[in-house]
N, C-alpha and C. Protein backbone atom coordinates (compact mmCIF):
# COMPACT_ATOMS: atom_id res chain seq x y z
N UNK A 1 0.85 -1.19 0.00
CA UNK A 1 0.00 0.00 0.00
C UNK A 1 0.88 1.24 0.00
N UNK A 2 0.84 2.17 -0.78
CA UNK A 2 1.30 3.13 -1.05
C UNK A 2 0.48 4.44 -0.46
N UNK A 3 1.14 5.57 -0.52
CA UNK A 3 0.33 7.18 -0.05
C UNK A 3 0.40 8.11 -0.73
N UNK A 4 -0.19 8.45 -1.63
CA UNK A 4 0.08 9.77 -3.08
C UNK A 4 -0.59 10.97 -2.11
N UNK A 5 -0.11 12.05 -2.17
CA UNK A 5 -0.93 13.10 -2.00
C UNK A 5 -1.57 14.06 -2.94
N UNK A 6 -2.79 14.66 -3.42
CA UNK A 6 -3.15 15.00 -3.88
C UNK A 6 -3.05 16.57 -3.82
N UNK A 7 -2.92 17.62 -5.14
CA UNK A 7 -1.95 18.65 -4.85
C UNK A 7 -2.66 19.53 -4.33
N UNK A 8 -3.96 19.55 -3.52
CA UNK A 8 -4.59 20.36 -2.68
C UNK A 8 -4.51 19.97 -1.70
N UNK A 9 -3.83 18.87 -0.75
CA UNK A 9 -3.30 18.32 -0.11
C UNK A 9 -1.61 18.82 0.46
N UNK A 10 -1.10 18.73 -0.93
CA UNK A 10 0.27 19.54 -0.63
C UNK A 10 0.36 20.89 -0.23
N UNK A 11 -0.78 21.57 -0.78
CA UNK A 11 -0.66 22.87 -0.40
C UNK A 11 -1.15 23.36 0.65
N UNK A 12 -1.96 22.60 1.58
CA UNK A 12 -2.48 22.78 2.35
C UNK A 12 -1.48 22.37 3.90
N UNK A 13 -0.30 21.51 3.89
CA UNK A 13 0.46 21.32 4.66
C UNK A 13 1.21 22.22 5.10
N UNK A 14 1.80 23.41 4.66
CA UNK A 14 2.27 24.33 5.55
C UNK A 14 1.41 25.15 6.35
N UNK A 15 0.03 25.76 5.73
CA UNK A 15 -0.60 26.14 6.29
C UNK A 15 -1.52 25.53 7.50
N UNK A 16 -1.36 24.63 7.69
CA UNK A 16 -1.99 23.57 8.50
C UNK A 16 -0.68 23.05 9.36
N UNK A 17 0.06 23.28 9.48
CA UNK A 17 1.64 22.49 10.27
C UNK A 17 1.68 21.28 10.24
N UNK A 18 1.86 20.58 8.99
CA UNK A 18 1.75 19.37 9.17
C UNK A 18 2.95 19.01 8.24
N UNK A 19 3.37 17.45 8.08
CA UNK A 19 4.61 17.49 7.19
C UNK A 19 4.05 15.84 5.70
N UNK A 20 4.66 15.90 5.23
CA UNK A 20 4.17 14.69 3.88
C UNK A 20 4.39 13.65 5.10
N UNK A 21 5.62 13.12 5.90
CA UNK A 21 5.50 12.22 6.13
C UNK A 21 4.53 11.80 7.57
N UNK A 22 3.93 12.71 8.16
CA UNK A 22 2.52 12.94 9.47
C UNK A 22 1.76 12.29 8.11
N UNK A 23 1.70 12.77 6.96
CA UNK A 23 0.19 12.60 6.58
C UNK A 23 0.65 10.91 6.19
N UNK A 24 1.59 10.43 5.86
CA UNK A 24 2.08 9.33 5.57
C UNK A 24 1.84 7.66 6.61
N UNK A 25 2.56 8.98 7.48
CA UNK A 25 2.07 7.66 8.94
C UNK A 25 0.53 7.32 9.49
N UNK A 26 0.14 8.56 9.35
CA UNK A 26 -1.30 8.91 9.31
C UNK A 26 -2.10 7.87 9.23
N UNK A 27 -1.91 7.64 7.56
CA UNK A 27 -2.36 6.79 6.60
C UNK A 27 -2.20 5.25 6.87
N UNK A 28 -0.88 5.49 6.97
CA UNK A 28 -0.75 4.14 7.66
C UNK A 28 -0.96 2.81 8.97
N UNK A 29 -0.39 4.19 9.57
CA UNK A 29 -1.10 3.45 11.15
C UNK A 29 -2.23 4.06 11.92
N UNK A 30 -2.36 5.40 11.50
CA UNK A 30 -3.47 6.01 12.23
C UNK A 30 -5.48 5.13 12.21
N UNK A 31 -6.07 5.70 13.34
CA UNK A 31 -7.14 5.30 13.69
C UNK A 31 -7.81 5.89 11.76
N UNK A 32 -8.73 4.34 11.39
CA UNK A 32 -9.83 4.80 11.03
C UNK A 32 -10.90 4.59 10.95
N UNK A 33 -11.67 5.71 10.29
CA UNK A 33 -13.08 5.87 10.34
C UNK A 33 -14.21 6.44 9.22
N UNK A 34 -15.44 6.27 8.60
CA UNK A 34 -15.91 6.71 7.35
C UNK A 34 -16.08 8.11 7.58
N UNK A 35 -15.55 8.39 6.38
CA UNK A 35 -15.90 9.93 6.20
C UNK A 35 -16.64 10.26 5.05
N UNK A 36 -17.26 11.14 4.77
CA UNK A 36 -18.32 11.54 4.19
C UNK A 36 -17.82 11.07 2.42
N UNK A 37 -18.94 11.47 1.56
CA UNK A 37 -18.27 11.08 0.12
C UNK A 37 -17.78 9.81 -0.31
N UNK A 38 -17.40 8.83 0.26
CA UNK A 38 -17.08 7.61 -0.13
C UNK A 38 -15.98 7.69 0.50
N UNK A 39 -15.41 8.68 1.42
CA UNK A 39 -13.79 8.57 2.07
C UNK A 39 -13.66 8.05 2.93
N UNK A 40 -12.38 7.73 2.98
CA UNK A 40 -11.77 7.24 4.15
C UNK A 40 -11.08 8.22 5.56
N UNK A 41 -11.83 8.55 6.83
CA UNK A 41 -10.78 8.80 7.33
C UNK A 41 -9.61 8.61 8.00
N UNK A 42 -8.63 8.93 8.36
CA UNK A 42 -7.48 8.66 9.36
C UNK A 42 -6.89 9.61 10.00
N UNK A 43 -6.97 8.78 11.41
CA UNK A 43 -6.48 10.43 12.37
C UNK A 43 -5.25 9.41 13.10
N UNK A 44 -4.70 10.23 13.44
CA UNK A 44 -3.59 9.72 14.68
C UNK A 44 -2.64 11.74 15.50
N UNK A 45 -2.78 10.89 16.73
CA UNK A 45 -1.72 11.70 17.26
C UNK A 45 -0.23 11.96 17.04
N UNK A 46 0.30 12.98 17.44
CA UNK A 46 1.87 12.92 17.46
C UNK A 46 2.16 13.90 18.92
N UNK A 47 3.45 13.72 19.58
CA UNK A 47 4.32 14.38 20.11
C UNK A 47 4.49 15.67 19.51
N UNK A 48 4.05 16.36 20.07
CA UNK A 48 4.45 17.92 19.51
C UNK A 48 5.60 18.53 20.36
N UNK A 49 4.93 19.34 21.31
CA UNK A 49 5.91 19.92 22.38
C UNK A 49 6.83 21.07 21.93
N UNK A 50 5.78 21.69 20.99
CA UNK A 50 6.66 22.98 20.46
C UNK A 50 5.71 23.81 20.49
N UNK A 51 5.67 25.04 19.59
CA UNK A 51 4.88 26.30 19.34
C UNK A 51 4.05 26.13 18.41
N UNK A 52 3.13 26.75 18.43
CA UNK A 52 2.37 26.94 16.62
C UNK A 52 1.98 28.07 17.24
N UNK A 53 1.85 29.09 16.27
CA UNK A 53 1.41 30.33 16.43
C UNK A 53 1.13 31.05 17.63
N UNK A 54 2.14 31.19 18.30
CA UNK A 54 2.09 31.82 19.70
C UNK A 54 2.04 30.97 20.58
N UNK A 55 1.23 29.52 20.59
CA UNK A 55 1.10 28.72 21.90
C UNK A 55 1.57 27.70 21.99
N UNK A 56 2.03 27.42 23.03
CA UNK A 56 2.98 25.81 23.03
C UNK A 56 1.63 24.61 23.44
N UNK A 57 2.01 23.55 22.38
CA UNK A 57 1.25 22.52 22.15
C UNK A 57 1.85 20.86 22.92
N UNK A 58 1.25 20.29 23.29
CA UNK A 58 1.95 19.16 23.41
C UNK A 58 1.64 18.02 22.90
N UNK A 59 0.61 18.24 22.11
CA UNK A 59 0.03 16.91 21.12
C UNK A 59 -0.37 17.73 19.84
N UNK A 60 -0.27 17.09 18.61
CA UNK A 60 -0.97 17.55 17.48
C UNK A 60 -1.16 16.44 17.15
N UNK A 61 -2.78 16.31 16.59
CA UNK A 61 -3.52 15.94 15.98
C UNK A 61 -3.74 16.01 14.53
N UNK A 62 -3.48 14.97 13.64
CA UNK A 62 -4.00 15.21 12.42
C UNK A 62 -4.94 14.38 11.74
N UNK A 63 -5.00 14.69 10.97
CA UNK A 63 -6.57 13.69 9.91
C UNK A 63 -6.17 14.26 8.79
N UNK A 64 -6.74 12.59 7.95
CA UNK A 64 -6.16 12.54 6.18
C UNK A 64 -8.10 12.42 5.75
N UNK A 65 -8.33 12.91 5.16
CA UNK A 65 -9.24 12.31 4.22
C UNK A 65 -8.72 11.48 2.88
N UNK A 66 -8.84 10.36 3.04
CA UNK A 66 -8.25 9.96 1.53
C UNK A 66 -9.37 8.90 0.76
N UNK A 67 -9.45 8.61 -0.76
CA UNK A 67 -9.66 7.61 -1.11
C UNK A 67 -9.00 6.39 -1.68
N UNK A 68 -9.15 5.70 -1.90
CA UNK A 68 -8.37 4.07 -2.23
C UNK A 68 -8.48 4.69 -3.90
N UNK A 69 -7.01 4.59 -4.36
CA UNK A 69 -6.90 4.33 -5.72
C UNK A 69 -6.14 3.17 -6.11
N UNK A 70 -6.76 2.33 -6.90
CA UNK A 70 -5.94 0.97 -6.54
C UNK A 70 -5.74 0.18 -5.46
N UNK A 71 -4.46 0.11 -5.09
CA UNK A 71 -3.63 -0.49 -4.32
C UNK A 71 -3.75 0.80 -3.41
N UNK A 72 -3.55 2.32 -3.42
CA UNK A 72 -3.18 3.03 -2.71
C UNK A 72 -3.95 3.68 -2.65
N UNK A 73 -3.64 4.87 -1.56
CA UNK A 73 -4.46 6.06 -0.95
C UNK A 73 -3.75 7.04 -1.56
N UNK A 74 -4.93 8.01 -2.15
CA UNK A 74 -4.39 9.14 -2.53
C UNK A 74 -5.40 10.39 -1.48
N UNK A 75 -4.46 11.03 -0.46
CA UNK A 75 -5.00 11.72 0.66
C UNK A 75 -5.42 13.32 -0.25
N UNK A 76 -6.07 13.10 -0.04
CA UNK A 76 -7.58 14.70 -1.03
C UNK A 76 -6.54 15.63 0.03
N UNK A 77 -7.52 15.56 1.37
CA UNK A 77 -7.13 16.33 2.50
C UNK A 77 -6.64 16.45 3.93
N UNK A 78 -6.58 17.43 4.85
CA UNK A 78 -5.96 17.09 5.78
C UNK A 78 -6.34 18.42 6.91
N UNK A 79 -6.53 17.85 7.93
CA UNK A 79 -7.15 18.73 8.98
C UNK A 79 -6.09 18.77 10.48
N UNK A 80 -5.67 19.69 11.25
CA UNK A 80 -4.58 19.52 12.18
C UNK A 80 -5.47 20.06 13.25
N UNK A 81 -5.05 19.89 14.45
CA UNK A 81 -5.45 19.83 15.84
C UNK A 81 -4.31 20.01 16.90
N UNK A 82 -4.02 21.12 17.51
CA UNK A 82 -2.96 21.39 18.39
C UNK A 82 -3.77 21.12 19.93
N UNK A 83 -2.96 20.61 20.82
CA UNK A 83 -3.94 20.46 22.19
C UNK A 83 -2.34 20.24 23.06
């Protein structure tokens, strides 16, 4: 199983603090669950313990929306969560 990202996907990773390979692991090992449209979702935590925009975080949260192409997931989108 492979992870393509889709290029509204790419562009949406800096603005969102997230990196190709979060959305990668994501995909891979993260929790999932149905998401709307025929998608797939996947969320998983990470270790943060840094800043995002003024406030120090100690977990971030992300989520892939993706669908199955083939063999692989090609992740549409991606949603982040600082806590």
């Amino acid at each position: 199983m492979g992870v393509k990202l889709h290029p509204h996907a790419v562009e949406r990773l800096a603005e969102r603090g997230a990196t190709e390979a979060e959305i990668i692991a994501t995909v891979e090992t993260g929790e999932t669950f149905p998401a709307k449209f025929g998608r797939a979702g996947f969320r998983r935590n990470f270790v943060y313990g840094q800043d995002w925009r003024g406030k120090f975080y100690a977990t971030k949260q992300v989520e892939v929306y993706a669908v199955k192409e083939g063999e692989d997931w090609l992740a549409i989108t991606l949603v982040t969560r600082f806590f």
